[in-house]
Protein backbone atom coordinates (compact mmCIF):
# COMPACT_ATOMS: atom_id res chain seq x y z
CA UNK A 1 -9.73 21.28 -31.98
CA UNK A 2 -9.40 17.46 -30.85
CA UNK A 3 -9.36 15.92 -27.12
CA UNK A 4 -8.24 12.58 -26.39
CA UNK A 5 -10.30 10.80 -24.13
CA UNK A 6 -9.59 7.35 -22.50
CA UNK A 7 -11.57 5.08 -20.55
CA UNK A 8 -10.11 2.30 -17.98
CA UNK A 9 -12.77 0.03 -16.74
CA UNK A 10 -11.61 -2.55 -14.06
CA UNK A 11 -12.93 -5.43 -12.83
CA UNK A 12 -11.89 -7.73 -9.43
CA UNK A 13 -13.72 -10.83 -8.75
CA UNK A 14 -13.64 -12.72 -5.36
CA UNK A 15 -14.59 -16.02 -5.61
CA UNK A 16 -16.18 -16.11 -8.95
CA UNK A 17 -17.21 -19.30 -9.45
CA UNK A 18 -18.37 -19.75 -6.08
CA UNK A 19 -16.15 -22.82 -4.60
CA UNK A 20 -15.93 -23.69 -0.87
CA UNK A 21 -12.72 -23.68 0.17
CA UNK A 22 -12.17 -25.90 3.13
CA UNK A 23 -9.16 -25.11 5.47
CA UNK A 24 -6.59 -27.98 6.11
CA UNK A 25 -7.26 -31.11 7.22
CA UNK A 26 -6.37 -32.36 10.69
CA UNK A 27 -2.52 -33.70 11.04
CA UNK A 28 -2.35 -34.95 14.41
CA UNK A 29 -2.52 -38.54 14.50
CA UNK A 30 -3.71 -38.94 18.35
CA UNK A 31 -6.61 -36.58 17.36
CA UNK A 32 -10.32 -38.42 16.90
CA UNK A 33 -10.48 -36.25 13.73
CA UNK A 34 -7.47 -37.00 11.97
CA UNK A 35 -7.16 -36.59 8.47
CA UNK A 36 -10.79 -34.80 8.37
CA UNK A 37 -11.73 -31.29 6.96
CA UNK A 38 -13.67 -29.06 9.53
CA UNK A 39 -14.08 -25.87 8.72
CA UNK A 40 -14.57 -23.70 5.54
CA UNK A 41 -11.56 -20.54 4.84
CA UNK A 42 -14.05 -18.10 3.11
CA UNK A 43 -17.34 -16.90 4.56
CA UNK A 44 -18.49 -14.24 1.93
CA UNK A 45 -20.19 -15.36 -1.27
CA UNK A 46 -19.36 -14.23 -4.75
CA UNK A 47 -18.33 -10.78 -4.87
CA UNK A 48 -18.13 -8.53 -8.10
CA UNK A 49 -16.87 -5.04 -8.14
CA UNK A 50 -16.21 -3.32 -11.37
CA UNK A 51 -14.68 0.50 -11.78
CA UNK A 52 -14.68 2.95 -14.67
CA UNK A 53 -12.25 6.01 -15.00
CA UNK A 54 -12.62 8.38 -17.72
CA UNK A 55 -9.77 10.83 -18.19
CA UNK A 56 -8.24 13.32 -21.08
């Protein structure tokens, strides 16, 4: 008597490589910071989550 047995592992990464991503730059010409990038998008560092599911 055989089972079959299979295992799924799964892996999501967020920001692997650990870039700052800066949000757009400022487009209005009358503005003192024209054209300059003030802020960052992403606020959480690297973030690794892996899963394993074992079924028959």
């Amino acid at each position: 008597m055989t089972e079959r047995v299979k295992l799924r592992l799964r892996a999501e990464t967020v920001d692997a490589f650990n870039h700052t991503m800066f949000n757009p730059p400022v487009t209005d010409p009358v503005n003192t910071a024209f054209g300059q990038l003030n802020a960052t998008i992403w606020t959480e560092q690297r973030k690794i989550t892996v899963a394993a599911k074992l079924t028959r």
